[in-house]
Structure formats: structure tokens, C-alpha cells
C-alpha atoms as a PDB file:
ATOM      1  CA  UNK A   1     107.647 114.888 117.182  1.00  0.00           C
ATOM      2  CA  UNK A   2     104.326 115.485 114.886  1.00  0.00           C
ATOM      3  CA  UNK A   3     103.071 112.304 112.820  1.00  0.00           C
ATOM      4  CA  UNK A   4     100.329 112.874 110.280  1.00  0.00           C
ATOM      5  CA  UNK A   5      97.711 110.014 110.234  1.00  0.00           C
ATOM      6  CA  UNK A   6      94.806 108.901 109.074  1.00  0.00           C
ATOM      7  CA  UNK A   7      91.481 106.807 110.124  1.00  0.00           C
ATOM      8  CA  UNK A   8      90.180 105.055 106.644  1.00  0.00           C
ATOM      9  CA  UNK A   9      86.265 104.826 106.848  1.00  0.00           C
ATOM     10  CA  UNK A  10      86.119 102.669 104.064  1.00  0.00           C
ATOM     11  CA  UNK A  11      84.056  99.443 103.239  1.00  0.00           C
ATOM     12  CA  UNK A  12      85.564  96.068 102.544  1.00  0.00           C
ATOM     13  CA  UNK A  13      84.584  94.459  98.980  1.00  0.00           C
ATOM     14  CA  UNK A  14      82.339  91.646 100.915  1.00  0.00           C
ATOM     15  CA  UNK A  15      84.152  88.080 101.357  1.00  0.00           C
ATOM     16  CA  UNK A  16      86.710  88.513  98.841  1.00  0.00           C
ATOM     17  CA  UNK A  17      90.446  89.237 100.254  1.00  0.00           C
ATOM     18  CA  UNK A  18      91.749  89.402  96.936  1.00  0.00           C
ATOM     19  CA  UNK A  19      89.739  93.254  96.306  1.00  0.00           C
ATOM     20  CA  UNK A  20      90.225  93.822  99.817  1.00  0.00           C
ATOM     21  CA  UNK A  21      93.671  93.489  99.095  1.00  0.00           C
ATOM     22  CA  UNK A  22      93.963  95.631  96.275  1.00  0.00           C
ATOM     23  CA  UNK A  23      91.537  98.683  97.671  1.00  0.00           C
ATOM     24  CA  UNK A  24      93.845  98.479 100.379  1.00  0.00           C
ATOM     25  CA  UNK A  25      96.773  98.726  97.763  1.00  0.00           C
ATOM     26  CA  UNK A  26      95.039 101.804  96.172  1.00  0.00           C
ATOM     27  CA  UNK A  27      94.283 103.621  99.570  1.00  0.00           C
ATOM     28  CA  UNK A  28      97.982 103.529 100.902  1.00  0.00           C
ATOM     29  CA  UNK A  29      99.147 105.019  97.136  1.00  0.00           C
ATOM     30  CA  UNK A  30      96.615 107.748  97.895  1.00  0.00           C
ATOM     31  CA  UNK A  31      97.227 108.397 101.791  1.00  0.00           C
ATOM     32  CA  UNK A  32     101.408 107.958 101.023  1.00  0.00           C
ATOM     33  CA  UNK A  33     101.204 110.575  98.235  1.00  0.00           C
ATOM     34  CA  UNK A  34      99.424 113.200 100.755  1.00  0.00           C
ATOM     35  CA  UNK A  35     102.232 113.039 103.690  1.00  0.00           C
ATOM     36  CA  UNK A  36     100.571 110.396 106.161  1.00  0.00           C
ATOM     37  CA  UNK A  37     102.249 108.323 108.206  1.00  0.00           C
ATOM     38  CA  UNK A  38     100.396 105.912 109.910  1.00  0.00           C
ATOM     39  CA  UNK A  39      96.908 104.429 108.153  1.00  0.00           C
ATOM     40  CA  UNK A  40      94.592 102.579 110.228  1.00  0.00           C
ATOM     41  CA  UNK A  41      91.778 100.640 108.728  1.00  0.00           C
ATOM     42  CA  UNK A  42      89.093  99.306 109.971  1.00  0.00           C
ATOM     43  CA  UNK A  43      87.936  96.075 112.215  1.00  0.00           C
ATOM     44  CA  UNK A  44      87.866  92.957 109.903  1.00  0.00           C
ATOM     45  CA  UNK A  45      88.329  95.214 106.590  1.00  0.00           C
ATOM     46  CA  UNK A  46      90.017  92.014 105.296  1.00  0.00           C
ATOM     47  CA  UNK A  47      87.839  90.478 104.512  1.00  0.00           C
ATOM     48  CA  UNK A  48      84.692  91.992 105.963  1.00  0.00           C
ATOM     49  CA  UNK A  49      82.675  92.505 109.029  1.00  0.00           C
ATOM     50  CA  UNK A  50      79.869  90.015 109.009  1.00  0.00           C
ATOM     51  CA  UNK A  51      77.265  92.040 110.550  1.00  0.00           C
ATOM     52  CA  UNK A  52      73.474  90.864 110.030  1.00  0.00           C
ATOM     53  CA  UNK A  53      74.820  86.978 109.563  1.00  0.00           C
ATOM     54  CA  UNK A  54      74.053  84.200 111.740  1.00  0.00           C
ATOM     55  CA  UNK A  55      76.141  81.497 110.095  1.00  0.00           C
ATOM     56  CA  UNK A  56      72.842  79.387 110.274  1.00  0.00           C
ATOM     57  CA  UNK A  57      73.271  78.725 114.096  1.00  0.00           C
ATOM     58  CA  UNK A  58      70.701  78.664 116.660  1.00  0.00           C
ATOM     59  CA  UNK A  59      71.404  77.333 120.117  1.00  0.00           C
ATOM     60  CA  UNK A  60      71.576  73.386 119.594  1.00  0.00           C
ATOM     61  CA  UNK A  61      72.167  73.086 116.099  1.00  0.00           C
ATOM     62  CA  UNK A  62      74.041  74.498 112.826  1.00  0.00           C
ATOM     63  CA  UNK A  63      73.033  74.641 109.258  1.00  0.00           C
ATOM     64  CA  UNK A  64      74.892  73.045 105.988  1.00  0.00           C
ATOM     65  CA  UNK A  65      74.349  76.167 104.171  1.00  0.00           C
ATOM     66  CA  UNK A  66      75.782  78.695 107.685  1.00  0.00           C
ATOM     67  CA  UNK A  67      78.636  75.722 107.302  1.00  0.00           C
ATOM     68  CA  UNK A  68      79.653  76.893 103.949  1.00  0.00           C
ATOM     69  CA  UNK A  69      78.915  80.288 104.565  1.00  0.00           C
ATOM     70  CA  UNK A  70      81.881  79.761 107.261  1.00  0.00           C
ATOM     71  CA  UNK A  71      83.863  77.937 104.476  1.00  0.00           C
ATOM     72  CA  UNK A  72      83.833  80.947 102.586  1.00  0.00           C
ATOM     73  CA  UNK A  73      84.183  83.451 105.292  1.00  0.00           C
ATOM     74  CA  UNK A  74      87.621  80.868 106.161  1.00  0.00           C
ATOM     75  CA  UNK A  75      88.647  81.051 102.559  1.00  0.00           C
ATOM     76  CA  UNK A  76      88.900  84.523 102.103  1.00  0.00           C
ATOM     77  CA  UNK A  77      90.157  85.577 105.292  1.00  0.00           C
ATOM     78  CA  UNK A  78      94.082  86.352 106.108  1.00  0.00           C
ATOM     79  CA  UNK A  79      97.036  83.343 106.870  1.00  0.00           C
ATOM     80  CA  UNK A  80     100.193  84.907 107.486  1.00  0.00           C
ATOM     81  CA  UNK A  81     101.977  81.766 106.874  1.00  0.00           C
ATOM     82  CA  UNK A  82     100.845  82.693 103.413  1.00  0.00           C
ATOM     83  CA  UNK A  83     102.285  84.852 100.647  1.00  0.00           C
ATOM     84  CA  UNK A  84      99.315  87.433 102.387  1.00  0.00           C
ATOM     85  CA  UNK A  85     101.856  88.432 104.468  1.00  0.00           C
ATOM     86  CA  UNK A  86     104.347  89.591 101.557  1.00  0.00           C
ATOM     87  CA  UNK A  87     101.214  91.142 100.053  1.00  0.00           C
ATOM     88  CA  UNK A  88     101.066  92.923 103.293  1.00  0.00           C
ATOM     89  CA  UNK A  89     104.357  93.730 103.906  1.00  0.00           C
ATOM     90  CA  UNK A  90     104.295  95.404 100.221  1.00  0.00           C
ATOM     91  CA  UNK A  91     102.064  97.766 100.754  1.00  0.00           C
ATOM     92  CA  UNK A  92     103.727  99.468 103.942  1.00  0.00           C
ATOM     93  CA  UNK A  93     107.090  99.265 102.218  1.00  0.00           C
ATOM     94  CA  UNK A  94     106.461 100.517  98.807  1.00  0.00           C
ATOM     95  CA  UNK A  95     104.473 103.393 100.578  1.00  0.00           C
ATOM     96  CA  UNK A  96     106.750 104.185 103.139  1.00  0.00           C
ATOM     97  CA  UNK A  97     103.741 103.824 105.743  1.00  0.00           C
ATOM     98  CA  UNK A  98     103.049 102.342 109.138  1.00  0.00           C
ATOM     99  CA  UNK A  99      99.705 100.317 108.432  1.00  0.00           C
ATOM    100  CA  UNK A 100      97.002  99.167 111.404  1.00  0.00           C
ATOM    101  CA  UNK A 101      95.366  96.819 109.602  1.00  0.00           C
ATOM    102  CA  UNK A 102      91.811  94.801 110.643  1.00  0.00           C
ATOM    103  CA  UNK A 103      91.656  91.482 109.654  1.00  0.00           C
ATOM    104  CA  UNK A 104      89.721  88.365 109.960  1.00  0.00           C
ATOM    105  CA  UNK A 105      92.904  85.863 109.964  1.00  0.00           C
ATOM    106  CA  UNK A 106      92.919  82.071 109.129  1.00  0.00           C
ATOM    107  CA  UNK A 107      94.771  79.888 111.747  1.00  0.00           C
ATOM    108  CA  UNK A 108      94.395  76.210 111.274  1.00  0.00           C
ATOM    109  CA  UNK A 109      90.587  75.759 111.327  1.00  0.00           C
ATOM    110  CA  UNK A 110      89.782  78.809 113.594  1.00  0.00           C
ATOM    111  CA  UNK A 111      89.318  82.464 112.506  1.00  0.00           C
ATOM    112  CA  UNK A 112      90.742  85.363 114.968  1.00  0.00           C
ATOM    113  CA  UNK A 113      89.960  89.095 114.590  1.00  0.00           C
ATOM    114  CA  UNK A 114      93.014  90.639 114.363  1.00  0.00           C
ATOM    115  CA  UNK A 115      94.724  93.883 114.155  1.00  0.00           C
ATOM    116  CA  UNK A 116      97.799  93.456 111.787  1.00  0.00           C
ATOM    117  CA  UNK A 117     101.165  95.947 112.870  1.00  0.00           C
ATOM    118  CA  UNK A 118     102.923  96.715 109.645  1.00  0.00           C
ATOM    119  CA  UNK A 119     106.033  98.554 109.400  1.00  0.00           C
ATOM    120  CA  UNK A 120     107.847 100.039 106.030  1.00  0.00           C
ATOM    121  CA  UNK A 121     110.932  99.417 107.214  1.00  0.00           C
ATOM    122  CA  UNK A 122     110.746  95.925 109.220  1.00  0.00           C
ATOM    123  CA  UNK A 123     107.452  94.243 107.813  1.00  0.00           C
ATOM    124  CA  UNK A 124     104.897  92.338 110.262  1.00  0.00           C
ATOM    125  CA  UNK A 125     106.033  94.148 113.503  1.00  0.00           C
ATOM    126  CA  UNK A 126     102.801  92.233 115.826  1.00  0.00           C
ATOM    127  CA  UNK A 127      99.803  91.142 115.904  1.00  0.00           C
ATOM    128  CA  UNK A 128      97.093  91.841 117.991  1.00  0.00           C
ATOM    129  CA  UNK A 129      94.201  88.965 118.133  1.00  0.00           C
ATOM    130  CA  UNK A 130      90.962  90.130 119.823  1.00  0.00           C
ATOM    131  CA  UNK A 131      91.024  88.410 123.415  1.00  0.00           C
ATOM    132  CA  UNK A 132      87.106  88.543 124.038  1.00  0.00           C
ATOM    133  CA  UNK A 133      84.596  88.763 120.491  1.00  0.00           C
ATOM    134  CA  UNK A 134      81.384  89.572 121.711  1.00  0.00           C
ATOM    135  CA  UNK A 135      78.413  87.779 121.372  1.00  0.00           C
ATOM    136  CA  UNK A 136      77.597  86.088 118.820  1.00  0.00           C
ATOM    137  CA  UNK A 137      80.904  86.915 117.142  1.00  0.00           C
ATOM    138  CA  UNK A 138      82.130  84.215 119.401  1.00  0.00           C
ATOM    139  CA  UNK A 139      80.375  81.597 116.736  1.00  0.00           C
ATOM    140  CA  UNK A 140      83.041  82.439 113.704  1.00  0.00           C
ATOM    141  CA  UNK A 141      86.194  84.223 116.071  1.00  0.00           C
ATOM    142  CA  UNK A 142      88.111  82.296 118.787  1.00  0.00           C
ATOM    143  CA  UNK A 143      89.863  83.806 121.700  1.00  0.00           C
ATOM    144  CA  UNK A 144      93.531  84.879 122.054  1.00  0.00           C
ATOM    145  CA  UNK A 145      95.318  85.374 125.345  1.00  0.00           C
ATOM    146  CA  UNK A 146      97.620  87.566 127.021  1.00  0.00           C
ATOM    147  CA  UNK A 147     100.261  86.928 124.223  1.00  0.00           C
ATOM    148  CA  UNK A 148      97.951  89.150 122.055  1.00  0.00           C
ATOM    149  CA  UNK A 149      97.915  92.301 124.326  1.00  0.00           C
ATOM    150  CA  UNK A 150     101.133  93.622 122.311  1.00  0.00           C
ATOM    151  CA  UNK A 151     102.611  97.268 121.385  1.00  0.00           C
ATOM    152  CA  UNK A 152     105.395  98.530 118.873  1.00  0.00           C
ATOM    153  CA  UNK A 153     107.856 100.974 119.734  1.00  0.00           C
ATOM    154  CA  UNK A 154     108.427 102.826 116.405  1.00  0.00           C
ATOM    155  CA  UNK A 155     109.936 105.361 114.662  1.00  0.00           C
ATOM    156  CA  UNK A 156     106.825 107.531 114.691  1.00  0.00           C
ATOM    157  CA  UNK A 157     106.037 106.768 118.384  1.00  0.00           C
ATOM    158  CA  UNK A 158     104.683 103.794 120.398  1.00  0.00           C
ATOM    159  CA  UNK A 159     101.858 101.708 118.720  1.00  0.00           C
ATOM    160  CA  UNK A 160      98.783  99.994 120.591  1.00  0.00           C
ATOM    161  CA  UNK A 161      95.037  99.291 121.126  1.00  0.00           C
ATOM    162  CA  UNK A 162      92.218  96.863 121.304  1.00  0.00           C
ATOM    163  CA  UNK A 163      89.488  96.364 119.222  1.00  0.00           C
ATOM    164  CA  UNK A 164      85.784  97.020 119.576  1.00  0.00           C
ATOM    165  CA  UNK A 165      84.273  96.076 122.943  1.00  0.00           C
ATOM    166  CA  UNK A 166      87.719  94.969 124.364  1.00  0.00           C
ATOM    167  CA  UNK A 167      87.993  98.674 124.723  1.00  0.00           C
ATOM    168  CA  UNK A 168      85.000  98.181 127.684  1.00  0.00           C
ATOM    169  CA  UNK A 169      87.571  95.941 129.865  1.00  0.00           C
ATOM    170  CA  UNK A 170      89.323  98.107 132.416  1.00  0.00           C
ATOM    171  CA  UNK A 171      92.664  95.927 132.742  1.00  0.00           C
ATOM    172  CA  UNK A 172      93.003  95.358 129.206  1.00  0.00           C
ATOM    173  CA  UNK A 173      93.330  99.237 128.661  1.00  0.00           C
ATOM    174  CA  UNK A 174      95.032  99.075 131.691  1.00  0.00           C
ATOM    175  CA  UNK A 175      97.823  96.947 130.394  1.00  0.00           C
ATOM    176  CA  UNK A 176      97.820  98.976 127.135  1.00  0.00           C
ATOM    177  CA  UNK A 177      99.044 102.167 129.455  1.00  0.00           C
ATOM    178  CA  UNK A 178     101.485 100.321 131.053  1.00  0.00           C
ATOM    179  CA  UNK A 179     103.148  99.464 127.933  1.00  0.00           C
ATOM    180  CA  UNK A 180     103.245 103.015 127.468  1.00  0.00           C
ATOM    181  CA  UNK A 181     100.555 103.467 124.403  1.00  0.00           C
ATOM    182  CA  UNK A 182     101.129 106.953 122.641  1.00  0.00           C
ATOM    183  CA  UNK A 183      99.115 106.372 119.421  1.00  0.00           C
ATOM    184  CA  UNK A 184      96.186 104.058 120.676  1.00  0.00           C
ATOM    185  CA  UNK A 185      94.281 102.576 118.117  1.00  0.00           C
ATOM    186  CA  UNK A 186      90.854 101.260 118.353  1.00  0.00           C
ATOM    187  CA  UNK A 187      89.387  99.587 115.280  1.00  0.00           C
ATOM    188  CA  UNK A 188      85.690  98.755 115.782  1.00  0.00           C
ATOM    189  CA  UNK A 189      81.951  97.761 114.637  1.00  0.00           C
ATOM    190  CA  UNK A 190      80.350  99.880 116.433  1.00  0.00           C
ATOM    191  CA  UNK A 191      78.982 102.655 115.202  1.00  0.00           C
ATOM    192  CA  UNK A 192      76.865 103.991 118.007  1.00  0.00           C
ATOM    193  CA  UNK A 193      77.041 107.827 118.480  1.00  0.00           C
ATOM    194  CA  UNK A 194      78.017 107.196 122.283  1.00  0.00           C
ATOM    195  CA  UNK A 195      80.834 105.218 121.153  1.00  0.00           C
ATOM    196  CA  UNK A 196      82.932 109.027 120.575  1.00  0.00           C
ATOM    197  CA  UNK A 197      82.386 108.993 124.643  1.00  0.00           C
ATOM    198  CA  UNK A 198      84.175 105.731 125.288  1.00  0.00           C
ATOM    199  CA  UNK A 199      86.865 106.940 123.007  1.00  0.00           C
ATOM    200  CA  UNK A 200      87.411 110.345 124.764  1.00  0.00           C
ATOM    201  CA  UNK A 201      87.111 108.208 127.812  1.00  0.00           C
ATOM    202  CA  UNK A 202      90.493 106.224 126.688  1.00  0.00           C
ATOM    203  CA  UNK A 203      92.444 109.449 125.559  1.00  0.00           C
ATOM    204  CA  UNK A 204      91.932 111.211 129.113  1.00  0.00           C
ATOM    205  CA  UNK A 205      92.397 108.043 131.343  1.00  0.00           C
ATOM    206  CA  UNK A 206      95.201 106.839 129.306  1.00  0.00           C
ATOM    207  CA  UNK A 207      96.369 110.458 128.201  1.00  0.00           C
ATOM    208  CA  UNK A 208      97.187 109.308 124.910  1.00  0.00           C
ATOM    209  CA  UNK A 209      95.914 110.095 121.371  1.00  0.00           C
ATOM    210  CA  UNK A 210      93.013 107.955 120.190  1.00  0.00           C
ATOM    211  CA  UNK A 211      92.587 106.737 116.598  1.00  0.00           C
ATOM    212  CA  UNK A 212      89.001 104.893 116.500  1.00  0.00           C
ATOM    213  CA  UNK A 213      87.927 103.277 113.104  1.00  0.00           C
ATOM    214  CA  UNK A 214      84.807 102.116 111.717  1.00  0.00           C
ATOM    215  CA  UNK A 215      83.827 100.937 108.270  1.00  0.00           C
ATOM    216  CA  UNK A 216      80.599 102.387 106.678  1.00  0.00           C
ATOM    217  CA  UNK A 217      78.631 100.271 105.047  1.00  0.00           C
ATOM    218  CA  UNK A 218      75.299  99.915 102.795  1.00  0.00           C
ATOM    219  CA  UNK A 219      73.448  96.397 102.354  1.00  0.00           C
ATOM    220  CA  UNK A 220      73.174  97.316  98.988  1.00  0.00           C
ATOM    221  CA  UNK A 221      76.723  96.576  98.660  1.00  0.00           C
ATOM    222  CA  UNK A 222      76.421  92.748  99.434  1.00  0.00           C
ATOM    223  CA  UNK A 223      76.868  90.497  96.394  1.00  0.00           C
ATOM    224  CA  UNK A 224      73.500  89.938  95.583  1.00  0.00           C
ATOM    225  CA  UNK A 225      73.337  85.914  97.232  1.00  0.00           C
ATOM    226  CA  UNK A 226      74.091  87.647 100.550  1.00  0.00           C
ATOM    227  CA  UNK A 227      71.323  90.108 100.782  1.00  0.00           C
ATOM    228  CA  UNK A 228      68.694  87.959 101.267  1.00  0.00           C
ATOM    229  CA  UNK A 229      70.399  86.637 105.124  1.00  0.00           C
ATOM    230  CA  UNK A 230      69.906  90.275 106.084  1.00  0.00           C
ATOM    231  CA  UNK A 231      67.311  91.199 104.828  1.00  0.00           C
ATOM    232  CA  UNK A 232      65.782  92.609 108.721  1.00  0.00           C
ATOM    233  CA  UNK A 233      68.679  94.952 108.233  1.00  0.00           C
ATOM    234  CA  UNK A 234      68.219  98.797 107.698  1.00  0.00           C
ATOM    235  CA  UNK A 235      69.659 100.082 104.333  1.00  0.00           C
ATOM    236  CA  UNK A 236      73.014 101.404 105.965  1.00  0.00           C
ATOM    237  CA  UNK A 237      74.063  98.924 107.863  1.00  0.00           C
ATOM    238  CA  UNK A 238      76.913 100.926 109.066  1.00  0.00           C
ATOM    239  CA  UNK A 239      77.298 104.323 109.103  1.00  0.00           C
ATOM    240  CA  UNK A 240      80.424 105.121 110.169  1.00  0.00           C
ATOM    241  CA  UNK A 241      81.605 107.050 113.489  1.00  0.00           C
ATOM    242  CA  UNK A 242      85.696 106.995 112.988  1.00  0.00           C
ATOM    243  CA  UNK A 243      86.921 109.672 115.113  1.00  0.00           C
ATOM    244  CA  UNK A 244      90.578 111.059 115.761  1.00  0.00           C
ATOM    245  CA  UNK A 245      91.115 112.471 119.726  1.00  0.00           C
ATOM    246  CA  UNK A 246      93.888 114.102 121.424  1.00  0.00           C
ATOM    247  CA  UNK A 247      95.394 113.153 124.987  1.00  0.00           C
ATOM    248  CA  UNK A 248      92.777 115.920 126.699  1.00  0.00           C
ATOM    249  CA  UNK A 249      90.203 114.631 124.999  1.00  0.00           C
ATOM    250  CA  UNK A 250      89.290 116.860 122.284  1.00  0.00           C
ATOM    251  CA  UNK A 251      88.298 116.006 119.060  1.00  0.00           C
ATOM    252  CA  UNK A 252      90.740 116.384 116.326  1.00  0.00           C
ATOM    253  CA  UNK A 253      88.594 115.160 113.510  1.00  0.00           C
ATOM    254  CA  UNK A 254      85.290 113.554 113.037  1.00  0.00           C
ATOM    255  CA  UNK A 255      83.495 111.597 114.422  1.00  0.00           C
ATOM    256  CA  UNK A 256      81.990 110.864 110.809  1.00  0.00           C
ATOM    257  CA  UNK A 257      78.784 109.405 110.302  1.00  0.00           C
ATOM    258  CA  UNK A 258      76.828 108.393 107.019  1.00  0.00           C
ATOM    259  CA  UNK A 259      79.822 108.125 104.226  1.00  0.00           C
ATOM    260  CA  UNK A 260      83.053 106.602 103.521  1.00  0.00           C
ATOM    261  CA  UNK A 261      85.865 108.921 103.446  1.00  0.00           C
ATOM    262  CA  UNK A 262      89.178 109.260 105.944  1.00  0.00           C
ATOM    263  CA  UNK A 263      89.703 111.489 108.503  1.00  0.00           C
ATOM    264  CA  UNK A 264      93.683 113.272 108.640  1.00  0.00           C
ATOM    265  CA  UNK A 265      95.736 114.813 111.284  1.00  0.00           C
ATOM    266  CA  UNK A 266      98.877 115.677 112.663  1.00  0.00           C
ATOM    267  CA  UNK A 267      99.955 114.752 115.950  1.00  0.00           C
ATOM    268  CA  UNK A 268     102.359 116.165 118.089  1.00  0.00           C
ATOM    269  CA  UNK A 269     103.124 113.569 120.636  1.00  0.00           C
ATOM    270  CA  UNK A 270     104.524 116.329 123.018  1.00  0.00           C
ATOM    271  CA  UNK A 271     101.034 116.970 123.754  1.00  0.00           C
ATOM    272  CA  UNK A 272     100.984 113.681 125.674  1.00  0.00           C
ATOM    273  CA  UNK A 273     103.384 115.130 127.864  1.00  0.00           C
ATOM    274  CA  UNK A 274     102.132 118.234 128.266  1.00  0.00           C
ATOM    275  CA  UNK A 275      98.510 116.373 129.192  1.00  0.00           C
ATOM    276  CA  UNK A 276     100.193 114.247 131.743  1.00  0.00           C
ATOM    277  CA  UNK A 277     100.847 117.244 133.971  1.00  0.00           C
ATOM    278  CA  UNK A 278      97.879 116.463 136.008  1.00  0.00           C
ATOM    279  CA  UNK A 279      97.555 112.837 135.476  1.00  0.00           C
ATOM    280  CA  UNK A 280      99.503 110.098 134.266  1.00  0.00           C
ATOM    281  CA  UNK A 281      97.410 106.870 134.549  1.00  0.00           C
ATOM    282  CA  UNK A 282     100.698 104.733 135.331  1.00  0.00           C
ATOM    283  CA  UNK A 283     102.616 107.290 137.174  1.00  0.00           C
ATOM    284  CA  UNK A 284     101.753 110.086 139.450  1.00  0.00           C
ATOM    285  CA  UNK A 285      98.322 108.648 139.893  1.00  0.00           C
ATOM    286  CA  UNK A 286      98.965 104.656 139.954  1.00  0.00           C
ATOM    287  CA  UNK A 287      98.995 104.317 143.431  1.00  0.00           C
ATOM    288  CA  UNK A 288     101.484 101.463 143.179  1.00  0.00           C
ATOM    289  CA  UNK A 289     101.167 100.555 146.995  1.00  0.00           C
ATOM    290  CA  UNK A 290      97.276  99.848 146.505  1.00  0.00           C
ATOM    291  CA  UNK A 291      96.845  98.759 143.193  1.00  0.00           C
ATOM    292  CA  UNK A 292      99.038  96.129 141.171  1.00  0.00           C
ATOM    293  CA  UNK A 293      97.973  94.714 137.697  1.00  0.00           C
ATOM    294  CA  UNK A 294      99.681  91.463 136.358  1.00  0.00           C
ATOM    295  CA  UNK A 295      99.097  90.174 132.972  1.00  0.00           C
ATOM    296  CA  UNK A 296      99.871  86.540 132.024  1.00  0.00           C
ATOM    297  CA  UNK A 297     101.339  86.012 129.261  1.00  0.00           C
ATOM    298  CA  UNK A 298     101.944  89.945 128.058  1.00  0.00           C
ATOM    299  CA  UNK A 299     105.032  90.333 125.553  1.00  0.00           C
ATOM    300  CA  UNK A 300     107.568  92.704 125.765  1.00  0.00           C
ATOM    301  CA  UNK A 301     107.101  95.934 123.452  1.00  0.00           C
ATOM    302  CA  UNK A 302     108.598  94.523 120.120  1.00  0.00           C
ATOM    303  CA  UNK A 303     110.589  97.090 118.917  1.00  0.00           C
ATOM    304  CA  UNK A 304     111.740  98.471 115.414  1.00  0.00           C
ATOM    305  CA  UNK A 305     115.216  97.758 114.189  1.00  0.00           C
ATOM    306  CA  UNK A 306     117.848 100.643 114.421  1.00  0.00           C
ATOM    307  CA  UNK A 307     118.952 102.120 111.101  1.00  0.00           C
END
């Protein structure tokens, strides 16, 4: 089976989900019209990565102005017991597309960073909330457990990933291959040229096709009362790195650095097989009688409705 697909290096419109929502609208018209498949967008693209903020927190104490920067951050960001879900669940339909979407998402009080698994057919299939934000993300994202580490069986093949630096803990990818990942998708932040390595990494350990996503982004496209809290940032504060890779690790498109744009290709997942010849991460080389992995709280691979 071949599935064409496409990484969307795009920016968010800064701490309003209302654009976000509607760019998002536009891109799936464009990417539905041209064949693909399966869109993934980047970490947080709803309704931004706050890079460069500190929230006004230092170790001991927090600001009134970082707590109504947070306000606004939590007002703008995703609640899926909210008609943003039917927004949501619009787009995928009325495009006929699987959508991967990053989102900061509004639970009660708390924020999560989230990866959002959209289906044309059956609506809000999973969600995926990040397990481990790093660093100082911790101050604006809370924690999910083992109830997050979810994948989708679907009519274009079997959906998973982590996001970011999750992608750096061995039994978290670890339980993503046992779930039997085909199309692994890695949203992230980071936009370091070595993160292309870590990504080939995944595809030939988990012999799967990686889809990794970044968002490229200029300070200069702030609203102008958030420029001044990173100022200390370089002009392009994000430049990118979204890369496509096959189960041998090759590079199927990108990675690409310094512009928005969207990388395209076509799959065939039979090259999974064909790759798992000499290794197959949770079969001929698991070692089942040495090593055993057990994951607390893991869901069953939610699975599409039959025609």
C-alpha cells in the first residue's frame, strides 16, 4: 500500500487559536487538492510554541504580568470538550485527510502538549499528551502517563510517535514498536541539524517510516507586545529541520532549514517489510527471554471503524 503525505513547516499565527485554526483550514484545502493523505503539523502549532518566554518565573517566585501571559497562552489553547473539536473534526472530514495535529490543549487549569489523531472518516481517533516536557517547558505543560503512549490502526496504515525530546527515551520508542508503529510521527521544537540523526536513528531501530516536523519561525512575526520578552533571541528563531525518512534510513525529503514550506512523499509501507529482513526491533531481534518491557497504563491500538 503507498500513502502520500506531507510534513507542514509552517508557523502558527502567535497566541491566537482562532487563525491557527483557519491557516490550518486553508493548508488541508491545499494539501487535499494535491493527493495527500496524511498531514502532520507541527509541535504546539495550535496555538504556538512559546520559545524565548519565561512566563516571568525564576526559581522562588512568579510574576503578575508571566501570570497573564499564562492566562492568555490558557485562553487560546485547544479544549476538546469544546466545539474545537468539531472545528477539528471538520477539517479532516471535509478534506478527506488523516491530520497529526500539535497542540497546546486546555484541561481544567493545566495545559498539555499534545498531538491530536484526526480521522476523515471517524473524527478524534487519540490523543497523544507529551509524558515528559523538558525543561523549562515543565512551567506552562503538565505530564501525562502511560494512557498517552497511544497508536491508530487506520486505513492508510498504523499511526504513532512522540514528540520532541520524548523521542530521547529508549522505552517510550520502545513501546511505540511494540504497538507496531508504521508511520511514526515526531512533531518537535527542535531544530538542531543533528536532530535528522536521531530521526534516522528511530526509522532503522524501529524500521518504520519517520515523519519529523518543525515549525519555522521569525521573531519578527510576534505581535509587536511580545517582542520585547525575547528580545536576546536571534532573528529566526526557528528555522525549520522537518524531514521525511524511510524504514532504512534514507532520506525521502528534506531536512529543510530556513523557510516555511511542506515537504511530500509517497510511501509504500511494503518497504517496512522488506527492511525488516535483517531486523525487526520486536521480533527476530527482541530477545524475549532477556529483555521484557511493561508499560502501565498503555491503551490498546484504537482502531478505525469498518466501512
Amino acid at each position: 500500500m503507498k500513502v502520500k503525505v506531507a510534513v507542514l513547516q509552517q508557523s502558527a499565527v502567535f497566541f491566537d487559536k482562532e487563525a491557527c485554526l483557519r491557516k490550518a483550514e486553508k493548508l488541508a484545502r491545499q494539501y487535499a487538492a494535491e493527493g495527500c493523505e496524511l498531514l502532520l503539523f507541527p509541535e504546539s502549532f495550535l496555538p504556538g510554541y512559546p520559545r524565548g518566554f519565561d512566563f516571568g518565573a525564576v526559581i522562588g517566585s512568579r510574576s503578575d504580568a508571566g501570570r497573564q501571559l499564562y492566562a492568555t497562552y490558557h485562553a487560546n489553547s485547544i479544549d476538546l470538550d469544546t466545539a474545537d473539536k468539531d472545528r477539528l473534526e471538520a477539517i479532516a472530514h471535509d478534506n478527506g485527510l488523516y491530520i497529526v495535529m500539535g497542540a497546546t490543549e486546555r484541561r481544567g487549569g493545566s495545559l498539555y502538549c499534545s498531538m491530536l489523531y484526526l480521522s476523515p472518516t471517524d473524527g478524534l481517533l487519540a490523543v497523544h499528551r507529551k509524558i515528559k516536557p523538558t525543561g523549562t517547558e515543565r512551567l506552562v505543560w503538565a505530564e501525562a502517563g502511560g494512557e498517552s503512549l497511544v497508536s491508530c490502526e487506520t486505513k492508510i496504515g498504523r499511526l504513532g510517535g512522540l514528540i520532541c525530546w520524548e523521542n530521547y527515551m529508549p522505552m517510550a520508542r520502545m513501546a511505540m514498536y511494540q504497538s507496531g508503529v508504521q508511520i511514526y510521527l515526531a512533531p518537535t521544537a527542535d531544530s538542531r541539524e543533528v536532530w535528522t540523526s536521531t530521526l534516522r536513528h528511530i526509522s532503522l531501530e524501529g524500521r518504520c517510516f519517520v515523519l519529523g516536523c518543525n515549525q519555522y519561525f521569525k521573531k519578527s512575526m510576534l505581535p509587536d507586545k511580545y517582542r520585547p520578552l525575547v528580545e536576546d533571541e536571534p532573528e529566526e528563531m526557528c528555522p525549520g529541520g522537518s524531514v521525511i525518512i524511510s524504514p532504512l534510513g534514507e532520506i525521502l525529503a528534506g531536512p529543510l532549514f530556513g523557510k516555511a514550506g511542506a515537504l511530500v512523499a509517497e510511501l509504500d509501507l511494503e518497504d517496512i517489510t522488506r527492511a525488516q529482513l535483517d531486523f525487526d526491533v520486536t521480533g527476530h531481534y527482541a530477545r524475549p527471554d532477556i529483555f521484557r518491557l511493561s508499560v502501565e497504563g498503555m491503551p490498546e491500538v484504537v482502531r478505525e471503524r469498518a466501512d
